[in-house]
Protein backbone atom coordinates (compact mmCIF):
# COMPACT_ATOMS: atom_id res chain seq x y z
CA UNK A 1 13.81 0.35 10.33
CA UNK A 2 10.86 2.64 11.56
CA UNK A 3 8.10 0.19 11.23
CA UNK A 4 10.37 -2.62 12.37
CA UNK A 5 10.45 -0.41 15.34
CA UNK A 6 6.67 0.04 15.27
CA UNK A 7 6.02 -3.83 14.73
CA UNK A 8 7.85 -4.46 18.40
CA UNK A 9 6.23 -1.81 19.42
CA UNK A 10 6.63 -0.36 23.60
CA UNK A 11 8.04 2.84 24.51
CA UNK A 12 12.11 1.36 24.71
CA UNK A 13 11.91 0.53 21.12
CA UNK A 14 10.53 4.16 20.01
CA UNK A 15 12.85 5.77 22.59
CA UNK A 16 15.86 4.08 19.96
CA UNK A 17 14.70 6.74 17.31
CA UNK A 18 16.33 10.25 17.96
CA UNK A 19 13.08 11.97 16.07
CA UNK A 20 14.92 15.59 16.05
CA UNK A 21 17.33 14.30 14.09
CA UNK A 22 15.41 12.42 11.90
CA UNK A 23 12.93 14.87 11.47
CA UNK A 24 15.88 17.32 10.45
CA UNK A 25 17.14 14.38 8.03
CA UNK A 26 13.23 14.18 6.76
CA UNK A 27 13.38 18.62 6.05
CA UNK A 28 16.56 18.62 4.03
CA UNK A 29 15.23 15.96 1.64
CA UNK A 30 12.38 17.60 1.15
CA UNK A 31 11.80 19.84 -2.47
CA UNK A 32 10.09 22.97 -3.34
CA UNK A 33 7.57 20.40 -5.53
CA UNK A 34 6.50 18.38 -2.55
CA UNK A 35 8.64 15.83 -3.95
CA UNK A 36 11.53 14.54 -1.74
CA UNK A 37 14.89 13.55 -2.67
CA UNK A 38 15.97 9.47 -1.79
CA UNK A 39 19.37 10.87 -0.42
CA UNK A 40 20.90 13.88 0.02
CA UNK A 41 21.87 15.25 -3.33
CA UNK A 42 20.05 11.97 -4.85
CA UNK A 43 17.17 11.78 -7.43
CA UNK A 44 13.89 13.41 -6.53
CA UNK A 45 10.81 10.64 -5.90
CA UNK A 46 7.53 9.99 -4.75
CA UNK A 47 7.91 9.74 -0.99
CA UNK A 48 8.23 5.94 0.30
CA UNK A 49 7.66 7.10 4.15
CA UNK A 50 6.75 9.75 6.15
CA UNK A 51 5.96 9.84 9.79
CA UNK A 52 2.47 9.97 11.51
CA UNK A 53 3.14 12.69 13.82
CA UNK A 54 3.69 15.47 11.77
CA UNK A 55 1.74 18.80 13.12
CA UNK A 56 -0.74 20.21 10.69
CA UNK A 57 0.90 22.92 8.65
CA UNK A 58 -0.10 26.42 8.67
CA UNK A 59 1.20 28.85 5.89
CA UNK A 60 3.42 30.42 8.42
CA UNK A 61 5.13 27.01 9.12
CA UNK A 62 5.01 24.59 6.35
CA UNK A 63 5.93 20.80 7.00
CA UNK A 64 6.66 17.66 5.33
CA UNK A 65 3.22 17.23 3.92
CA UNK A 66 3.15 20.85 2.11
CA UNK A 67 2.71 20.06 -1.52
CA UNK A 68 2.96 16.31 -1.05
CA UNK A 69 -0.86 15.60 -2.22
CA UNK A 70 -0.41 17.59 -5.56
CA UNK A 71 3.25 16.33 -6.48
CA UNK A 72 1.33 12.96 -6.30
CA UNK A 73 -1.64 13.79 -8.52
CA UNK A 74 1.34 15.09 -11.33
CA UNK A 75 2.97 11.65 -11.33
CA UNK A 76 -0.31 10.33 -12.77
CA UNK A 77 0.48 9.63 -15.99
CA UNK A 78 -1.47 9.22 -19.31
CA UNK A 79 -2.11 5.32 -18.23
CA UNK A 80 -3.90 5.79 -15.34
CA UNK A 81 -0.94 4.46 -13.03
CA UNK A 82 1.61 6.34 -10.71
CA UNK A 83 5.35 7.20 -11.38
CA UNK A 84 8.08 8.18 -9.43
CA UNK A 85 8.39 11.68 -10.60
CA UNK A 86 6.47 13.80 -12.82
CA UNK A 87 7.00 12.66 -16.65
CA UNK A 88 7.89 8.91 -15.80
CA UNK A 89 6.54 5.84 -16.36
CA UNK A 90 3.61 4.04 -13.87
CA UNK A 91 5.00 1.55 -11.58
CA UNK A 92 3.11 -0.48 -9.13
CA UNK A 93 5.21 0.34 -6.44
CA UNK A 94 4.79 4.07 -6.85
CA UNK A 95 1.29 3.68 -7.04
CA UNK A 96 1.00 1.88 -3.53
CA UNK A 97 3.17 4.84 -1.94
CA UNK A 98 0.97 7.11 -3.59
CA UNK A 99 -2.08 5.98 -2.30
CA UNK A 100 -0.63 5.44 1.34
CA UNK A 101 0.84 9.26 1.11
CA UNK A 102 -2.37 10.53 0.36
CA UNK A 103 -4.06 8.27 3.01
CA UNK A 104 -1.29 9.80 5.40
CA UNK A 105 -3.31 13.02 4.76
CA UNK A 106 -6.94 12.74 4.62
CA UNK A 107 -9.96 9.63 4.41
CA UNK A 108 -9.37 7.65 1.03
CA UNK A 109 -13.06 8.42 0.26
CA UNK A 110 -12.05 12.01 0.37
CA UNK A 111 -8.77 12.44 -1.21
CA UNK A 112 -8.24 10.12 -4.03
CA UNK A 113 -10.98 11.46 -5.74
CA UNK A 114 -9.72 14.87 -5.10
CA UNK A 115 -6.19 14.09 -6.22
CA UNK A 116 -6.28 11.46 -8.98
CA UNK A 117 -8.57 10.01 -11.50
CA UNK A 118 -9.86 7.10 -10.32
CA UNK A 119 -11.53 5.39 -13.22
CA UNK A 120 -8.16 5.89 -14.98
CA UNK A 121 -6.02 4.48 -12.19
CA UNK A 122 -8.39 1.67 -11.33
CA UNK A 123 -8.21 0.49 -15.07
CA UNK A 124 -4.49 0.59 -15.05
CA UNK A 125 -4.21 -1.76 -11.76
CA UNK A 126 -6.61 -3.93 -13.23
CA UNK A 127 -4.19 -4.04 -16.25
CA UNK A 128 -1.99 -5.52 -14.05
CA UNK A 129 -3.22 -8.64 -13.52
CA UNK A 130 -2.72 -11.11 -15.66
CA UNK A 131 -4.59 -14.40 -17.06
CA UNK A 132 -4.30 -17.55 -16.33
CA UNK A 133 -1.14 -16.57 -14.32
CA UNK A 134 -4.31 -14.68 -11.79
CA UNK A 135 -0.06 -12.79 -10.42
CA UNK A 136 0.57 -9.06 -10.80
CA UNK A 137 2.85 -7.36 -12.73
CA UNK A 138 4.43 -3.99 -11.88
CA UNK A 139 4.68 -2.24 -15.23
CA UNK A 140 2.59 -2.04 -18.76
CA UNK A 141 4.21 -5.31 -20.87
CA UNK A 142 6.08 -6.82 -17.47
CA UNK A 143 5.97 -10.30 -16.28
CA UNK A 144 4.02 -11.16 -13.50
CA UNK A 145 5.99 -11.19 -10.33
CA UNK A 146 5.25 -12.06 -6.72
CA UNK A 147 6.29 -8.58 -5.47
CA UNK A 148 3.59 -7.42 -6.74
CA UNK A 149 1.31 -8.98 -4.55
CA UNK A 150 1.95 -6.36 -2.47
CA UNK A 151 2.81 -3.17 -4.47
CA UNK A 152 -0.16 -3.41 -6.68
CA UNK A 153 -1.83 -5.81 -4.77
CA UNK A 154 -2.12 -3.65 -1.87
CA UNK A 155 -3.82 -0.68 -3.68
CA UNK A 156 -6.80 -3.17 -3.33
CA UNK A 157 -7.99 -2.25 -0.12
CA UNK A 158 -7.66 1.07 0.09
CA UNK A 159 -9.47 2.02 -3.04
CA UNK A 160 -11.84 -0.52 -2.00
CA UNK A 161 -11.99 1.77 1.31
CA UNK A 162 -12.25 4.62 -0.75
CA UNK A 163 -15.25 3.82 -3.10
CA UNK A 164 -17.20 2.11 -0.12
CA UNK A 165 -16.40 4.92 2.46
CA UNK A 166 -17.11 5.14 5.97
CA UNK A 167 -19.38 2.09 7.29
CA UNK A 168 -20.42 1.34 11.10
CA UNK A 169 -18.05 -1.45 13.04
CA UNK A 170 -19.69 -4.56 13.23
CA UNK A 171 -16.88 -7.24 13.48
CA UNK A 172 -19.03 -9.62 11.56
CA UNK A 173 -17.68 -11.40 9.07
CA UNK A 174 -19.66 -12.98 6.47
CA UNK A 175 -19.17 -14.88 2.81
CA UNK A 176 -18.41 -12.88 -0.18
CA UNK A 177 -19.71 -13.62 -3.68
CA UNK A 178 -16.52 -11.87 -5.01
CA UNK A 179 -19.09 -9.80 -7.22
CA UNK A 180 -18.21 -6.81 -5.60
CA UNK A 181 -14.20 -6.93 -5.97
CA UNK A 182 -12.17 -5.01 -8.19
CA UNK A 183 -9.54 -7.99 -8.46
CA UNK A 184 -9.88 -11.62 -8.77
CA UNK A 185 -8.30 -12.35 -5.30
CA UNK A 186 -8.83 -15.82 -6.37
CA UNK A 187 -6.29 -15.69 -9.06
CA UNK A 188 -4.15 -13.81 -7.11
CA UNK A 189 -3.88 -16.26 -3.64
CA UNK A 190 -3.75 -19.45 -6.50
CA UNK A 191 -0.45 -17.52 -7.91
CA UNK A 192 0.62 -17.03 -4.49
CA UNK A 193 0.14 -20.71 -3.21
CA UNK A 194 1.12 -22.55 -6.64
CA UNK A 195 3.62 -20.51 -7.83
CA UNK A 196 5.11 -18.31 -5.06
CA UNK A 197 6.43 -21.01 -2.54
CA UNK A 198 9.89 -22.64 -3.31
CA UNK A 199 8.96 -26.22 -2.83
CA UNK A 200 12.74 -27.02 -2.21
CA UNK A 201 14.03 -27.57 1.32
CA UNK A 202 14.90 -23.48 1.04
CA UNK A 203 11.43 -22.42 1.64
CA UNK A 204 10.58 -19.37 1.62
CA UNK A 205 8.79 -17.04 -1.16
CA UNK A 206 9.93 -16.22 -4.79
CA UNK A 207 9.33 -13.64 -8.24
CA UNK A 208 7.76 -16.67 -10.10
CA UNK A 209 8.54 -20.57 -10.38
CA UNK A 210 12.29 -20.89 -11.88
CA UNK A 211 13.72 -18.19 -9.01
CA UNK A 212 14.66 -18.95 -6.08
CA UNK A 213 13.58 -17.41 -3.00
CA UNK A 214 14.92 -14.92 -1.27
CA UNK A 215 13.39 -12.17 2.05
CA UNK A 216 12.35 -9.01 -0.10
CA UNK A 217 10.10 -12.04 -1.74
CA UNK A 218 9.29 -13.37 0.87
CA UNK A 219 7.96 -10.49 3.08
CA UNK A 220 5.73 -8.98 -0.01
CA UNK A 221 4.18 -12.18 -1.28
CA UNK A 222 3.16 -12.52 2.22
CA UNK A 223 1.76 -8.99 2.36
CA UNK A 224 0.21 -9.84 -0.51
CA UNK A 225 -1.30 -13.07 0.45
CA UNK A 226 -3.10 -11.10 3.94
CA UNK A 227 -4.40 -8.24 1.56
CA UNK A 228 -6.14 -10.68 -0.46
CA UNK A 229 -7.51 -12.74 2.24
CA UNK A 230 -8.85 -9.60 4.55
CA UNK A 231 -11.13 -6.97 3.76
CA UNK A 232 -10.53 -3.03 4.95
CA UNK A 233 -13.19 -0.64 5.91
CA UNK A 234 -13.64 2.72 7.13
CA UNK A 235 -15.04 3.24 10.28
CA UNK A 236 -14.76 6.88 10.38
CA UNK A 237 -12.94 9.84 9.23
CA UNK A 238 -12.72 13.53 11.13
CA UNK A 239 -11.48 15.61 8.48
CA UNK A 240 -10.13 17.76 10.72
CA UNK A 241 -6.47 17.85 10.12
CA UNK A 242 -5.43 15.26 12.84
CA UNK A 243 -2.93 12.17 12.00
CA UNK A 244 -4.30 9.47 11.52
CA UNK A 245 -7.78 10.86 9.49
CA UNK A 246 -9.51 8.17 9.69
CA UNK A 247 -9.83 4.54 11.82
CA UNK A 248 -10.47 1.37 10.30
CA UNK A 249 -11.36 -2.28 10.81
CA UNK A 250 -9.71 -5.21 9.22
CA UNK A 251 -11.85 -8.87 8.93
CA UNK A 252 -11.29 -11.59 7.08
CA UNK A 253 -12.63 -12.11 3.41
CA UNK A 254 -14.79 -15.03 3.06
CA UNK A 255 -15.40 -16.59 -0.06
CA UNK A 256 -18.55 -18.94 -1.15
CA UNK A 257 -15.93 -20.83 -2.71
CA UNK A 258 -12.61 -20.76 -0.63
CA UNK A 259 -9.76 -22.14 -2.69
CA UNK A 260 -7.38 -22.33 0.51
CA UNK A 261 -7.62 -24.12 3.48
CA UNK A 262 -8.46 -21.78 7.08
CA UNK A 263 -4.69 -22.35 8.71
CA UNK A 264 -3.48 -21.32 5.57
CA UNK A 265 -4.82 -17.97 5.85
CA UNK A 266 -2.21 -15.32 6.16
CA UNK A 267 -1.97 -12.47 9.67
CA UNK A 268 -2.95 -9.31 9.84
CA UNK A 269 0.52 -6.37 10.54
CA UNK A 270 -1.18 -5.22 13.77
CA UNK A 271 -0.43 -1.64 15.17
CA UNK A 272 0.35 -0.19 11.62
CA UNK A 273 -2.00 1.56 9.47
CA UNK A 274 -3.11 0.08 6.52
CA UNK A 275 -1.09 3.10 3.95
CA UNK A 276 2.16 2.09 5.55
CA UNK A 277 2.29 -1.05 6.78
CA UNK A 278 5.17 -2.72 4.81
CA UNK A 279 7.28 -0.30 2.88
């Protein structure tokens, strides 16, 4: 409802949001762990949003980010990939709101590597692609499903972001060879285009070929679709405890070899950061 909010965007639409309250709402989920509860009284979980205008803590006044970057680093499990909780098992999803929690908090470049194991992590996401599907799945020994796109698909850019690091603005876009990508985003926007769409007069986006469409589909096969056809990089990062850490240019990824036709080629969520846009 938040970033619905944000997507309209103007000062009416943030005005709807009584933030005392929420921000009360936001404290009483919040565990000991840096964990939060999904509901009051409700099972204890990786964070799926927290807001951008938190003050920095100080050890006299803790907020919602106390403890937050080291709860995440424990629900890295033995696979390389991200669960819910401590002790689970890795799920695509929980990866993505991993990496945008930590990206809440400081410059990928900086706190992945501080937090997580990346060779271990990056080998698990890669795991999750699948040939000659070129989808995502969301779990070890899981079908390939168009959600995906996003929740795993996603995690893309930002380690991208991370590895690469802070670069100067240039706005130029130029070919790729696809050499330097961690996923074939070839294989990923053929899954999207051949086997995402319903061809029927429903339209719309779907799991994989015999479903039928349906929104949650439809908005993350999207997502999906932009991530793989854009490229994110770090313009610069302060460091100095301010939210947001770091600012960021999106262009569009250019391949020697498009396999996609230019109108085809999926928006950009403007005036949301890449870690949240489209929870």
């Amino acid at each position: 409802m938040v970033l619905s909010l944000a997507i309209v965007g103007g000062e009416a639409a943030y005005q709807i949001i009584d933030r005392r309250a929420m921000w009360k709402w936001l404290c009483a989920l919040k565990e000991p762990d840096g964990g939060f509860r999904l509901t009051l009284g409700g099972e204890i979980d990786l964070p799926l949003n927290l807001p951008h205008d938190s003050p920095s803590h100080t050890p006299e006044q803790p907020d919602l980010f106390t403890g937050l970057a080291d709860y995440v680093r424990r629900c890295q499990t033995f696979e390389g990939g991200i669960s819910a909780r401590p002790g689970a098992e890795a799920h695509g999803a929980y990866a993505f709101c991993a990496l945008g929690c930590l990206a809440i908090l400081d410059a990928p470049h900086r706190i992945f590597p501080r937090y997580l194991d990346m060779p271990r992590l990056i080998s698990w996401l890669s795991s999750r692609q699948y040939a000659p599907e070129g989808g995502l799945s969301g779990r070890t020994n899981k079908l390939v499903d168009g959600c995906y796109s996003h929740w795993v698909g996603g995690c893309w850019p930002l380690i991208e972001a991370a590895i690469h690091g802070p670069t100067i603005a240039t706005g130029i876009e130029t070919p790729s060879s696809g050499i330097d990508d961690l996923y074939s985003r070839e294989g990923l926007i053929r899954y999207i285009l051949c086997c995402g769409q319903d061809q029927t007069k429903r339209g719309g986006m779907r799991d994989k070929p015999y479903q039928p469409s349906d929104a949650y589909h439809t908005c993350y096969v999207l997502n999906g679709l932009s991530s793989a056809q854009h490229v994110t990089r770090i313009l610069s990062s302060n460091g100095d405890g301010m939210i947001p850490p770091w600012t960021y240019e999106v262009l569009s990824h250019l391949d020697e070899a498009q396999v996609y036709n230019e109108e085809d080629r999926a928006g950009i969520l403007k005036g949301i950061d890449p870690p949240v846009a489209a929870y």
